[in-house]
C-alpha atoms as a PDB file:
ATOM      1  CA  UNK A   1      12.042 -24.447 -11.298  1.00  0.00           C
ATOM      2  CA  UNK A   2      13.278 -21.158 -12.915  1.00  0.00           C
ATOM      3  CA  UNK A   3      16.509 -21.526 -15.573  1.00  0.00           C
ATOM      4  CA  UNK A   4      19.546 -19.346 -14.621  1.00  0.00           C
ATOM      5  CA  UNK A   5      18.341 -16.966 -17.244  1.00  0.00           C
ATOM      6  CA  UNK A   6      15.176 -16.826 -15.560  1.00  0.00           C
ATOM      7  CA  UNK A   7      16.265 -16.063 -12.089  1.00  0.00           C
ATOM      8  CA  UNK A   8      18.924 -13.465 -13.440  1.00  0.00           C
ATOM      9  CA  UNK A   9      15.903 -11.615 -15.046  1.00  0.00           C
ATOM     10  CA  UNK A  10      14.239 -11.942 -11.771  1.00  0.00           C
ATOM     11  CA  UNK A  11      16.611 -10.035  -9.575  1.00  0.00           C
ATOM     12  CA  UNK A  12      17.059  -7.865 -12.493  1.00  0.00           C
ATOM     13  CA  UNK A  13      13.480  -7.032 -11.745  1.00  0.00           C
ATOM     14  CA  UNK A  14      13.692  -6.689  -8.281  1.00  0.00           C
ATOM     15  CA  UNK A  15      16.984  -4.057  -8.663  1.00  0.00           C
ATOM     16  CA  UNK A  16      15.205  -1.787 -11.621  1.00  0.00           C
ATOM     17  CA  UNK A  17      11.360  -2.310  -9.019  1.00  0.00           C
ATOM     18  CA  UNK A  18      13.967  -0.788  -6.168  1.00  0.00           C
ATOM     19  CA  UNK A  19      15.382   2.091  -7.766  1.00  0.00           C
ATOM     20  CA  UNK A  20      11.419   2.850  -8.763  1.00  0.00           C
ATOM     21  CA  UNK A  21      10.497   2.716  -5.310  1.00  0.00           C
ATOM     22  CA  UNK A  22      13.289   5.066  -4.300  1.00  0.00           C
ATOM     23  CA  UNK A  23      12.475   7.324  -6.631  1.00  0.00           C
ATOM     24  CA  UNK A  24       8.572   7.478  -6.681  1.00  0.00           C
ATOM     25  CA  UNK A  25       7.566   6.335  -3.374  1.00  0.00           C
ATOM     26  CA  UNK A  26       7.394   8.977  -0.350  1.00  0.00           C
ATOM     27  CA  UNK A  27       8.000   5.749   2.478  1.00  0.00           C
ATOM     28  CA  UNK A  28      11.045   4.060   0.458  1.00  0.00           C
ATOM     29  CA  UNK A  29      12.858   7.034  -0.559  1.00  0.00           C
ATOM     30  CA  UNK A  30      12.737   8.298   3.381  1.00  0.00           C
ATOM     31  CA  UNK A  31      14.601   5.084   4.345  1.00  0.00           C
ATOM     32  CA  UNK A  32      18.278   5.017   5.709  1.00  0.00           C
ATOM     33  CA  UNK A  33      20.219   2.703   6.872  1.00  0.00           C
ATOM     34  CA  UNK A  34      19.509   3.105  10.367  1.00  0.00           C
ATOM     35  CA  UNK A  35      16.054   2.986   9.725  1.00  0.00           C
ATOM     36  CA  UNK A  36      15.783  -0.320   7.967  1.00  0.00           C
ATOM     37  CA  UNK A  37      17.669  -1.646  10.949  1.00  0.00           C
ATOM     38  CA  UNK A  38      15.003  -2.978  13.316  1.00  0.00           C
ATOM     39  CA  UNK A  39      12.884  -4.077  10.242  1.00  0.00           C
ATOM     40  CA  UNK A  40      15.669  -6.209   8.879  1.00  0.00           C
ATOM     41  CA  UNK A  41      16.440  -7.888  12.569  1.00  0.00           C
ATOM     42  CA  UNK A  42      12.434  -8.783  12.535  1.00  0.00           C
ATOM     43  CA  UNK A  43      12.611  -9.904   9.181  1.00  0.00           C
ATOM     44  CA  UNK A  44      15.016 -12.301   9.932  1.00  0.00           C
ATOM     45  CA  UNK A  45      13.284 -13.673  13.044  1.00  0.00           C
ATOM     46  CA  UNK A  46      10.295 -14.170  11.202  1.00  0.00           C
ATOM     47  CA  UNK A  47      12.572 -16.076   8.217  1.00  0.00           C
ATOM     48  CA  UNK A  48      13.494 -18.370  11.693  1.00  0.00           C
ATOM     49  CA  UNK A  49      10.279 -18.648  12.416  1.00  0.00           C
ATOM     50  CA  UNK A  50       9.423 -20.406   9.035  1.00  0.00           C
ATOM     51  CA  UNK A  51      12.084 -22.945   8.709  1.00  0.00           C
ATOM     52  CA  UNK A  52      11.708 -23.973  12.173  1.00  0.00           C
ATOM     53  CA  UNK A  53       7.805 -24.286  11.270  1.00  0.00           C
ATOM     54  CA  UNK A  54       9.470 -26.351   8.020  1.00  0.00           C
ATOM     55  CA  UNK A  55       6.972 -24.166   6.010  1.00  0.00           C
ATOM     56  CA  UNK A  56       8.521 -23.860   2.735  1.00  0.00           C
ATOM     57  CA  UNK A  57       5.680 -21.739   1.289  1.00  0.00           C
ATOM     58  CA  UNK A  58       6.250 -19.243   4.078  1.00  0.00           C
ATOM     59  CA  UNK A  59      10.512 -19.669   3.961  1.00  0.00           C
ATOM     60  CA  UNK A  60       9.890 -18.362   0.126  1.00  0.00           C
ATOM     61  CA  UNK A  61       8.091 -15.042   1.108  1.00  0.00           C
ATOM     62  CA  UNK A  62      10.229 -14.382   4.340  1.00  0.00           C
ATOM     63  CA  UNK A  63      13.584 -14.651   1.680  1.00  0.00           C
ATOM     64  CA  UNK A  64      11.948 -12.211  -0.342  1.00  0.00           C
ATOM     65  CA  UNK A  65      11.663  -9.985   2.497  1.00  0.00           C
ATOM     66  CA  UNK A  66      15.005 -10.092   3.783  1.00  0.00           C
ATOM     67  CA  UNK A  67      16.483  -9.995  -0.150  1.00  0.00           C
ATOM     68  CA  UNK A  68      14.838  -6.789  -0.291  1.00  0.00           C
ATOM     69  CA  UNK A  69      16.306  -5.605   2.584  1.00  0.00           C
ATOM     70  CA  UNK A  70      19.486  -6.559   1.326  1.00  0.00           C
ATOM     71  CA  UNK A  71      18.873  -4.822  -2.466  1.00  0.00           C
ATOM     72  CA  UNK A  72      17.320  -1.681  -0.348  1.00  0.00           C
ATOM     73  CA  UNK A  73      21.076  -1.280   1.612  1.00  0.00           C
ATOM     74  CA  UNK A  74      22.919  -1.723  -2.092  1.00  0.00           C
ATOM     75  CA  UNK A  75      20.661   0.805  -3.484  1.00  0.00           C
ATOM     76  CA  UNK A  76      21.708   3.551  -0.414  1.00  0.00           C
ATOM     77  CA  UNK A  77      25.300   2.911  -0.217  1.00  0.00           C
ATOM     78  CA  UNK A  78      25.276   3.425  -4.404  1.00  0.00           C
ATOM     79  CA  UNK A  79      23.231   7.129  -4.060  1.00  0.00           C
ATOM     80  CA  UNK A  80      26.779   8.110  -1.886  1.00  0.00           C
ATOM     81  CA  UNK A  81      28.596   6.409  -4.207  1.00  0.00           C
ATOM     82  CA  UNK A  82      30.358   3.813  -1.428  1.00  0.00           C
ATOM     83  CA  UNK A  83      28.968   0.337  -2.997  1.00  0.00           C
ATOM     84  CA  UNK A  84      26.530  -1.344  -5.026  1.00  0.00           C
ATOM     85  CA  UNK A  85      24.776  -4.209  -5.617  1.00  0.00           C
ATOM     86  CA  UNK A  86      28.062  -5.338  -7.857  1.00  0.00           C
ATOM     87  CA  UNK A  87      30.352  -5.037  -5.052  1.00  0.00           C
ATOM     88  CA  UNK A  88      28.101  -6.559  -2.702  1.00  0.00           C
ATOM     89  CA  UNK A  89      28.040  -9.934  -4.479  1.00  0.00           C
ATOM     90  CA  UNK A  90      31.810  -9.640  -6.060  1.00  0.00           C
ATOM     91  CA  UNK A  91      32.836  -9.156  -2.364  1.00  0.00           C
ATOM     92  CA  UNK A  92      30.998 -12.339  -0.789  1.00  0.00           C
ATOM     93  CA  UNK A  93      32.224 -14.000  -4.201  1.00  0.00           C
ATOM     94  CA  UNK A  94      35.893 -13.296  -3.624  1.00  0.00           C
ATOM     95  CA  UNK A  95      35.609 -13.981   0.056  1.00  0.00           C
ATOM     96  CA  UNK A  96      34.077 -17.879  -0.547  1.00  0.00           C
ATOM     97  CA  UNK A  97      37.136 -18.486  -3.421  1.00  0.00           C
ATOM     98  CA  UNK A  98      39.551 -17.208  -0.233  1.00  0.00           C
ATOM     99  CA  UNK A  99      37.944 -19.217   2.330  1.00  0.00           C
ATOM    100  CA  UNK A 100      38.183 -22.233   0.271  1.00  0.00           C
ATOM    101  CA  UNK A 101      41.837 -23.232  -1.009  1.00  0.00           C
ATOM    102  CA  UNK A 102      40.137 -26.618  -1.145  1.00  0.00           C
ATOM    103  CA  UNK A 103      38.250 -25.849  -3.707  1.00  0.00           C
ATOM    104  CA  UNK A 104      40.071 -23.373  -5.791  1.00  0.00           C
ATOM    105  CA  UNK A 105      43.116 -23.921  -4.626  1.00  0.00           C
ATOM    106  CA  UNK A 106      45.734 -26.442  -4.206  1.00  0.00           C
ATOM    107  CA  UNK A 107      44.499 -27.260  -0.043  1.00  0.00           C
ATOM    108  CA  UNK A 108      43.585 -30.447   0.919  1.00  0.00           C
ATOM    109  CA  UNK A 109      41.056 -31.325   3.413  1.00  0.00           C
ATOM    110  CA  UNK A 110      39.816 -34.688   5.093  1.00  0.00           C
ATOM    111  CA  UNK A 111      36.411 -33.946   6.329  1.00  0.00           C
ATOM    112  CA  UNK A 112      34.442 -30.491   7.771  1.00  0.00           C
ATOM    113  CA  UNK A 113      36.118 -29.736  10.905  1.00  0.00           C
ATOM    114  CA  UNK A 114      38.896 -29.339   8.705  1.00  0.00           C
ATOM    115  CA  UNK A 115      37.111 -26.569   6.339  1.00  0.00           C
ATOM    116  CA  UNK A 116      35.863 -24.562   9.476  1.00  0.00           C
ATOM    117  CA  UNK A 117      39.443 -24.545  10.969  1.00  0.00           C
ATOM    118  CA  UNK A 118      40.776 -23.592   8.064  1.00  0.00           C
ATOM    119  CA  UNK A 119      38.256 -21.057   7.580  1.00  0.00           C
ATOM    120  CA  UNK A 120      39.360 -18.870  11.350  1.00  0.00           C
ATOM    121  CA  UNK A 121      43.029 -19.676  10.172  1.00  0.00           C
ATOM    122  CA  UNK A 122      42.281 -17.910   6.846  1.00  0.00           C
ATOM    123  CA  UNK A 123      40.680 -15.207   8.683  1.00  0.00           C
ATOM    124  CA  UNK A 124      43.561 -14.473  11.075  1.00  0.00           C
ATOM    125  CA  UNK A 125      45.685 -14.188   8.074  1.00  0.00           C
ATOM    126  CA  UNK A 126      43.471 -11.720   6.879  1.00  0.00           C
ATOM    127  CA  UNK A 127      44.817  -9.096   9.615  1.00  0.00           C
ATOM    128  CA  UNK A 128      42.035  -9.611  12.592  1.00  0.00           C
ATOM    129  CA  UNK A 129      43.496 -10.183  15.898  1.00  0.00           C
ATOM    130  CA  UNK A 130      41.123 -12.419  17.111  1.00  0.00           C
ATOM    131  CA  UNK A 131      38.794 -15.109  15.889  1.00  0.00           C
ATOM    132  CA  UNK A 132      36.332 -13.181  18.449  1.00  0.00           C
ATOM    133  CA  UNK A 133      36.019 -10.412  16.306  1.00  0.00           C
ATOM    134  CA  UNK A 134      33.121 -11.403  14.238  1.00  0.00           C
ATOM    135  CA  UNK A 135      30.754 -12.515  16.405  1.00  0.00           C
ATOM    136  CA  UNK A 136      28.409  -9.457  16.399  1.00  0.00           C
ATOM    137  CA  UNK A 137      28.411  -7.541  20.041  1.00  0.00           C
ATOM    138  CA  UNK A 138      24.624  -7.224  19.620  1.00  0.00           C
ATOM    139  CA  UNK A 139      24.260 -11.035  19.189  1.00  0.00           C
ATOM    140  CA  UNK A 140      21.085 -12.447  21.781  1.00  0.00           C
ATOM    141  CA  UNK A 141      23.286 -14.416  24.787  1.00  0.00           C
ATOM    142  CA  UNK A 142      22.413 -18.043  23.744  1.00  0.00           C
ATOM    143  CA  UNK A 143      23.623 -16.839  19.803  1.00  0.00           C
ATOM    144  CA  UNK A 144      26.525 -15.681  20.941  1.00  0.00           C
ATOM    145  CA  UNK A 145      27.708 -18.237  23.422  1.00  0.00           C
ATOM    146  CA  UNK A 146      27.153 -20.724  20.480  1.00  0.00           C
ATOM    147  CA  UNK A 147      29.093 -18.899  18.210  1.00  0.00           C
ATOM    148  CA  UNK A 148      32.002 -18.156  20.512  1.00  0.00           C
ATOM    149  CA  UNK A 149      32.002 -21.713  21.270  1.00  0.00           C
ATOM    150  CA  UNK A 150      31.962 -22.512  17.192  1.00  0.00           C
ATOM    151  CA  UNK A 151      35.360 -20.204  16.782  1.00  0.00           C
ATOM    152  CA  UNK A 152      37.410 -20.892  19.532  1.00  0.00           C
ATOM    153  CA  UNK A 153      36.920 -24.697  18.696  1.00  0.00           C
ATOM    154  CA  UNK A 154      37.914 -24.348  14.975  1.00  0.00           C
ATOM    155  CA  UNK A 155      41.531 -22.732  16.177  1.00  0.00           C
ATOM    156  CA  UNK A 156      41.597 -25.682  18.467  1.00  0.00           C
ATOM    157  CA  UNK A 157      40.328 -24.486  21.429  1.00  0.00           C
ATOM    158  CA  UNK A 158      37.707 -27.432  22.438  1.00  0.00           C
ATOM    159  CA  UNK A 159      37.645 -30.789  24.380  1.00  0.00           C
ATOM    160  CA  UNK A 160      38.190 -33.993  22.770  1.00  0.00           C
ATOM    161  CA  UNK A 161      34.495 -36.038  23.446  1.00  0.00           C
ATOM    162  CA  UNK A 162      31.194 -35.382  24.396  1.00  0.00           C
ATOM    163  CA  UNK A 163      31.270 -36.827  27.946  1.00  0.00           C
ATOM    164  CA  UNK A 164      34.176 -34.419  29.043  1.00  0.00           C
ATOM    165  CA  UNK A 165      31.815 -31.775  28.296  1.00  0.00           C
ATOM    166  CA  UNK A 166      29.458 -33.409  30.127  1.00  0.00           C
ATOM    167  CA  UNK A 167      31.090 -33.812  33.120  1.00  0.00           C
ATOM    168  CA  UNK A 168      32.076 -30.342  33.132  1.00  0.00           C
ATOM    169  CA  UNK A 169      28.285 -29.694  32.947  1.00  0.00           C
ATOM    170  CA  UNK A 170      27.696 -31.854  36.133  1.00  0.00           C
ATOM    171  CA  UNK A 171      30.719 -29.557  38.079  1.00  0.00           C
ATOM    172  CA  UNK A 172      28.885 -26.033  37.090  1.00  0.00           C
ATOM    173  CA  UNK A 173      25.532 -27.501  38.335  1.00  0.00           C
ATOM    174  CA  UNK A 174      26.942 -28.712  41.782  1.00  0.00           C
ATOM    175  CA  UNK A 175      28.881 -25.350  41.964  1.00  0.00           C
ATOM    176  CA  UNK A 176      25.774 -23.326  40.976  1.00  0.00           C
ATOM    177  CA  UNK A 177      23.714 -25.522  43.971  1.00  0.00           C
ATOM    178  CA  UNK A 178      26.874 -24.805  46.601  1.00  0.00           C
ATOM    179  CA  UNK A 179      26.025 -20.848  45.555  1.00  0.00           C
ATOM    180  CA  UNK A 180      22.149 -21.712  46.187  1.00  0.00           C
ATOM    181  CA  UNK A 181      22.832 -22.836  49.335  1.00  0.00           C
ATOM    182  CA  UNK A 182      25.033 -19.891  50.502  1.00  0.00           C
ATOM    183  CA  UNK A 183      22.220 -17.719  49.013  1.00  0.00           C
ATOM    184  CA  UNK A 184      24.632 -15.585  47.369  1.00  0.00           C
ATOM    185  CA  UNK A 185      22.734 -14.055  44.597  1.00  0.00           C
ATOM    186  CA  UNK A 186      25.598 -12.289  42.544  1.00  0.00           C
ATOM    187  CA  UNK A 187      27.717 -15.880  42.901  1.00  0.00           C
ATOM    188  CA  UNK A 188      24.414 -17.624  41.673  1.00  0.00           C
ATOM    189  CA  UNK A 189      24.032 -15.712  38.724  1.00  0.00           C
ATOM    190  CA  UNK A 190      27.744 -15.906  37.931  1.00  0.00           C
ATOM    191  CA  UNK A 191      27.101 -19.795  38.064  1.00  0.00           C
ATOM    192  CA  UNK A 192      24.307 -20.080  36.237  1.00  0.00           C
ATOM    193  CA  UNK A 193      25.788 -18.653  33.493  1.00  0.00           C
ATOM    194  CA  UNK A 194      28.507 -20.905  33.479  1.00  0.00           C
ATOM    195  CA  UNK A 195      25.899 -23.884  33.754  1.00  0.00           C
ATOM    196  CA  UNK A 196      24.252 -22.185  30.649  1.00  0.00           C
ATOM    197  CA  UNK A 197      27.442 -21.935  28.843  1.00  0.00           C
ATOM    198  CA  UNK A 198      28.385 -25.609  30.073  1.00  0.00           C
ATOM    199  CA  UNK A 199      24.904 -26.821  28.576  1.00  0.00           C
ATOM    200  CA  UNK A 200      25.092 -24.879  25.146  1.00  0.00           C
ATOM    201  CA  UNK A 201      28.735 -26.466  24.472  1.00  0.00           C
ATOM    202  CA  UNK A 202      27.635 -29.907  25.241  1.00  0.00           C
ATOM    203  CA  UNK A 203      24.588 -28.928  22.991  1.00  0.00           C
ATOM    204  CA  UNK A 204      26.868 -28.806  20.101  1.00  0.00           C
ATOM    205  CA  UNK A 205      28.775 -32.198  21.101  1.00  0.00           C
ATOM    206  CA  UNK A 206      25.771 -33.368  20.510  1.00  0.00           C
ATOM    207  CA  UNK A 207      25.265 -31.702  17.155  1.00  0.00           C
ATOM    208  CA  UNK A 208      22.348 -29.535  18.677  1.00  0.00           C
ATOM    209  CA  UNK A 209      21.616 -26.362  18.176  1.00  0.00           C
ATOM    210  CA  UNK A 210      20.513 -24.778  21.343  1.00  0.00           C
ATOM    211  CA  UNK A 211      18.754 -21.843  19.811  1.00  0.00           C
ATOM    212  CA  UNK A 212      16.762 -24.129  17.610  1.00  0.00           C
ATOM    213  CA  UNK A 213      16.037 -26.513  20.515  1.00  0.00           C
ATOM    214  CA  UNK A 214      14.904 -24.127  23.137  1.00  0.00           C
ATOM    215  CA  UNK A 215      12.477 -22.280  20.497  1.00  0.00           C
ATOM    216  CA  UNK A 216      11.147 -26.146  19.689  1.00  0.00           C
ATOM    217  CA  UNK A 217      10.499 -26.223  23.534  1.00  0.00           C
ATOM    218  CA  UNK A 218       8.848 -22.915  23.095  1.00  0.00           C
ATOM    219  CA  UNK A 219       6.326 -23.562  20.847  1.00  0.00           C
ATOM    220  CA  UNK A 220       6.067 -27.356  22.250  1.00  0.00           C
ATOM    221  CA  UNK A 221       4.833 -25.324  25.633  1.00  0.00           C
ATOM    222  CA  UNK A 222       2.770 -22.790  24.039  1.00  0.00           C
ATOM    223  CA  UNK A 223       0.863 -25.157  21.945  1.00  0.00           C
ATOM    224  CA  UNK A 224      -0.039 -27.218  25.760  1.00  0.00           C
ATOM    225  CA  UNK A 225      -0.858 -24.734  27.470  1.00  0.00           C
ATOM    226  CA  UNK A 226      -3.429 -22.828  24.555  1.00  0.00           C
ATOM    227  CA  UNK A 227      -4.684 -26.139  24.768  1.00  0.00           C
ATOM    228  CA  UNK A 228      -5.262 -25.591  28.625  1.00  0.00           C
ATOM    229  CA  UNK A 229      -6.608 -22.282  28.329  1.00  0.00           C
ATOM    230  CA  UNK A 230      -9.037 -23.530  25.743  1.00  0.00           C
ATOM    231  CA  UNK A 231     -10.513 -26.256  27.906  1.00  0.00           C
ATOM    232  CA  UNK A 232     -10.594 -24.401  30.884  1.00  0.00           C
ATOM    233  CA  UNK A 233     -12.616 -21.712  28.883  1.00  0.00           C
ATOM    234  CA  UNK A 234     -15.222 -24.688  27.766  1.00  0.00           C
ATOM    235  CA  UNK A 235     -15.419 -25.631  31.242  1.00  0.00           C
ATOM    236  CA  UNK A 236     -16.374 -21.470  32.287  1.00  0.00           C
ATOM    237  CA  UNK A 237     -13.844 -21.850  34.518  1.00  0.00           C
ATOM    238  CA  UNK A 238     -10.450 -19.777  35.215  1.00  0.00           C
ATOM    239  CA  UNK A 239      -7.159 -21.069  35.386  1.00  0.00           C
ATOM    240  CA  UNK A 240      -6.074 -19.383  38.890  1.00  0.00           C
ATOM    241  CA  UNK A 241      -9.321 -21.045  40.348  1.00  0.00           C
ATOM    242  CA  UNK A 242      -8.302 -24.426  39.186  1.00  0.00           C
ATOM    243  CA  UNK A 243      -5.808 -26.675  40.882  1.00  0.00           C
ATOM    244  CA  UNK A 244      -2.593 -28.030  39.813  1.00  0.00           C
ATOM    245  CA  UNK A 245      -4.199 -31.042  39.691  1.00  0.00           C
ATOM    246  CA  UNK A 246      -6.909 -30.499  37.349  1.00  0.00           C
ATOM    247  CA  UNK A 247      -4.872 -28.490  34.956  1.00  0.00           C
ATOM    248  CA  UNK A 248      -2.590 -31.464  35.039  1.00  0.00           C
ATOM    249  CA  UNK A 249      -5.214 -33.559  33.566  1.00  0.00           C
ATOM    250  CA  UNK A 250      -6.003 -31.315  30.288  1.00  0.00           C
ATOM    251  CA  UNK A 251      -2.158 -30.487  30.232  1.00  0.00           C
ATOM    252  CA  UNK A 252      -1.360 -34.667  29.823  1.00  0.00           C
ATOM    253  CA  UNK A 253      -4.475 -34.680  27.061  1.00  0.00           C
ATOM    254  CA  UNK A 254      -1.764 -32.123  24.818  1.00  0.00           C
ATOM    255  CA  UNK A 255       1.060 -34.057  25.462  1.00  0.00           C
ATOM    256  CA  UNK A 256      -0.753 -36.727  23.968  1.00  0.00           C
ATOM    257  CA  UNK A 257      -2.221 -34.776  20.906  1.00  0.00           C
END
């Protein structure tokens, strides 16, 4: 592993490699802001990608990606003069010492629900007027309902155990099946929501994360049914001219792979 020295003279790289590119290169010195956007969004996906995958090779290159991203912003928002690199870091710096009296401060804490309600307290001091305010409006659904669910419960906001949670679950499904029934479809959407929102709040009872376990799922169902496309292909045949029945067969042989 690199020394401190060593990893200082790294980034030190990477900054004086940046300001080269932004000077020299046609593509990097076109970049804004705006236009690094999307690119950093994928790049983090693909960074989830890899530690879900727990492919540490490939979580080493996907950092580098985003860091760059991160260095490239810096390195625009010093050409007009409104931050650099500096005040990047000494701002996240100052923020952590803030956010934890525990630990440079005189605070005392008994375990880590403690830090995280601390942490929306501190933040509320701060001069926001909710603890809604910083989860991002652009967040995907699941994300967000997670997160809102994270902050509300570190003011306080939460049940006490798991199986409250769970039988709120069980009343959103049988009001979600009453809506089915009626064939309301505005009502049934409204209520599936909530069963989603029931379902991603027992998730983290359960110390779950329901991003992380419906992407699992994901792949888990990909990998099948690639499987089933692959031996339907060595059979010549196609899968809308086989039955349920005989994909069932090859689908069972991936379970079991």
């Amino acid at each position: 592993m690199n020394t401190r020295e060593d990893q200082l003279k790294a980034f030190d790289r990477l900054l004086t490699i940046m300001d080269e590119l932004r000077e020299q290169c046609p593509w990097d010195r076109k970049q804004t802001m705006e236009s690094l956007r999307h690119l950093t969004i994928e790049e983090t996906y693909e960074l989830g990608d890899a530690i879900l995958d727990k492919d540490m090779d490939e979580i080493k290159k996907e950092l580098g990606d985003v860091l760059l991203h991160l260095v490239f912003y810096a390195k625009i928002g010093s050409e007009t003069n409104d931050f650099d690199i500096g005040d990047v870091a000494n701002g996240i710096c100052d923020k952590l010492i803030d956010r934890h009296p525990h630990i440079y401060g005189d605070v005392e804490v008994a375990n880590e629900e403690e830090v995280k309600k601390n942490w929306e307290n501190l933040k509320l001091k701060e001069g926001k007027k909710s603890v809604l305010e910083g989860v991002p409006r652009s967040l995907p659904a699941m994300v967000k309902a997670n997160r809102i669910q994270d902050k509300v419960a570190g003011v306080g906001f939460d049940w006490e155990e798991s199986q409250q949670v769970f039988e709120k679950l069980k009343e959103e499904l049988e009001e979600l099946q009453h809506e089915v029934e009626t064939d309301n479809k505005d009502e049934i959407e409204a209520e599936f929501g909530d069963v989603l929102f029931s379902m991603i709040n027992y998730a983290r009872f359960l110390k779950v994360n329901p991003e992380n376990a419906l992407e699992r799922t994901n792949k888990k169902f990909i990998q099948r049914f690639q499987y089933l496309e692959k031996k339907a292909k060595e059979k010549n045949k196609a899968l809308k001219d086989m039955t349920l029945a005989e994909m069932d067969v090859f689908w069972n042989e991936a379970k079991k792979l």
